[in-house]
Protein backbone atom coordinates (compact mmCIF):
# COMPACT_ATOMS: atom_id res chain seq x y z
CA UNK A 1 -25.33 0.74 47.64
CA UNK A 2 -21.60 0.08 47.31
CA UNK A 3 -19.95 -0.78 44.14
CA UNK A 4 -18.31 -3.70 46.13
CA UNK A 5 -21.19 -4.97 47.82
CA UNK A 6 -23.60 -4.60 44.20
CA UNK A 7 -21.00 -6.85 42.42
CA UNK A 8 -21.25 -9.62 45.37
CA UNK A 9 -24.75 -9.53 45.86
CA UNK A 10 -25.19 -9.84 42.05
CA UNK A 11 -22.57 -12.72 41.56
CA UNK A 12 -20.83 -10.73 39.07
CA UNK A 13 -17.51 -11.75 41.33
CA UNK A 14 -17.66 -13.85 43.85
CA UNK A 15 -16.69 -12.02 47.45
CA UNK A 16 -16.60 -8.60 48.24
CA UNK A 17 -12.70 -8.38 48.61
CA UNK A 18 -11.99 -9.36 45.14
CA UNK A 19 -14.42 -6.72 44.57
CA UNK A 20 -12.02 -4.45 45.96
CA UNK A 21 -9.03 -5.31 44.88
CA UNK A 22 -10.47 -5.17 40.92
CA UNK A 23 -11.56 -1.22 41.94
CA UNK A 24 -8.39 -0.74 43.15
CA UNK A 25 -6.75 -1.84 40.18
CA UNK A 26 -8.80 0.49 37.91
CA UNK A 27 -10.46 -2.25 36.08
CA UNK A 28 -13.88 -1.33 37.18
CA UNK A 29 -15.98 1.59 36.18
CA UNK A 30 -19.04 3.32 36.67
CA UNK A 31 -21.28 5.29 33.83
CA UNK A 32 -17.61 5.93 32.06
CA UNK A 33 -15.49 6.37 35.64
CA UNK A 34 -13.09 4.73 37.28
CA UNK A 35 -14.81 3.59 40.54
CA UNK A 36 -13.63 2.67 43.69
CA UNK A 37 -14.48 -0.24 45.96
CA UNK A 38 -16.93 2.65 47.86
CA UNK A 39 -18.70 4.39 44.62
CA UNK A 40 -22.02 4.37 45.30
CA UNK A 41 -23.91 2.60 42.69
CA UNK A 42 -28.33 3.13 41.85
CA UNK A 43 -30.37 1.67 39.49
CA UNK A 44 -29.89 2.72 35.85
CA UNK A 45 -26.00 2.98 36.27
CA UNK A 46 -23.81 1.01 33.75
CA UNK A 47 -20.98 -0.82 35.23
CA UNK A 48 -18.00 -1.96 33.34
CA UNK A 49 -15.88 -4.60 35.13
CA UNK A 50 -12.85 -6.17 33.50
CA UNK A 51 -11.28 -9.93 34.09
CA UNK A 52 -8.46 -10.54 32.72
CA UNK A 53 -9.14 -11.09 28.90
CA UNK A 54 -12.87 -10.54 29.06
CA UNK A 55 -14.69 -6.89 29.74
CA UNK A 56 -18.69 -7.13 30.68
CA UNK A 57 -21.17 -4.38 31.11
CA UNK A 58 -24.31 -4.02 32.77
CA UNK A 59 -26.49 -1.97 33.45
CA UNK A 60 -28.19 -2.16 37.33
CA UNK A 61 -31.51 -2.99 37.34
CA UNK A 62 -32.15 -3.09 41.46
CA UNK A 63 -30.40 -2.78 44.48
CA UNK A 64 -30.79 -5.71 47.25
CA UNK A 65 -29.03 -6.26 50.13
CA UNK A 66 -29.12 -9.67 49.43
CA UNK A 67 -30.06 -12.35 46.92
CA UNK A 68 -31.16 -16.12 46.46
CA UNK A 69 -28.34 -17.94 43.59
CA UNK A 70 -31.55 -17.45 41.36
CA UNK A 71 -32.70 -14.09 41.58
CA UNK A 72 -28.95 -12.47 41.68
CA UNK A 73 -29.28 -12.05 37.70
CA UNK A 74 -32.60 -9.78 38.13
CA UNK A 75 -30.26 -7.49 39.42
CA UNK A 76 -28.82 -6.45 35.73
CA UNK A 77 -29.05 -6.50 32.15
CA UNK A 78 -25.92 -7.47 30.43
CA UNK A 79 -25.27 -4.81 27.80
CA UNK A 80 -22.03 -6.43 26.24
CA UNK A 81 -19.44 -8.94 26.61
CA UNK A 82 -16.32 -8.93 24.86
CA UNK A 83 -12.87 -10.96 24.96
CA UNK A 84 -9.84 -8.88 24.57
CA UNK A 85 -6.57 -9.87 22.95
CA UNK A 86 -3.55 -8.71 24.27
């Protein structure tokens, strides 16, 4: 599954083009990488996303092509959360 469409599904942002627009900015990465809106993403990968002051990574859990509000947070662990001062 898309990086994009993982991250929408999940909840972890809200729609798919602000998906795209983080990858293009290089604030999202795969298992260490920068990704892009189309990296291909499969359960066990760790996924670092940054917002603004805040950086989050998971680690996929499973891959649906879509999810109720309540089941979107099966989808991944959170492995750490941490605010950044800049």
């Amino acid at each position: 599954m898309r990086i994009d469409k993982f991250l929408k599904v999940s909840r972890l942002i809200k729609r798919r083009t602000v998906a795209k627009e983080v990858a293009g900015a290089g604030r999202l990465q795969v298992n260490g990488q920068i990704a892009k809106a189309g990296t291909e993403v499969k359960p066990g990968d760790e996924v670092t996303i940054r917002y603004g002051r805040k950086i989050v990574k998971v680690r996929v859990e499973s891959l649906e092509n879509a999810a109720q509000k309540g089941e979107a947070t099966s989808l991944y662990t959170t492995l750490e959360e941490t605010k950044v001062d800049d």
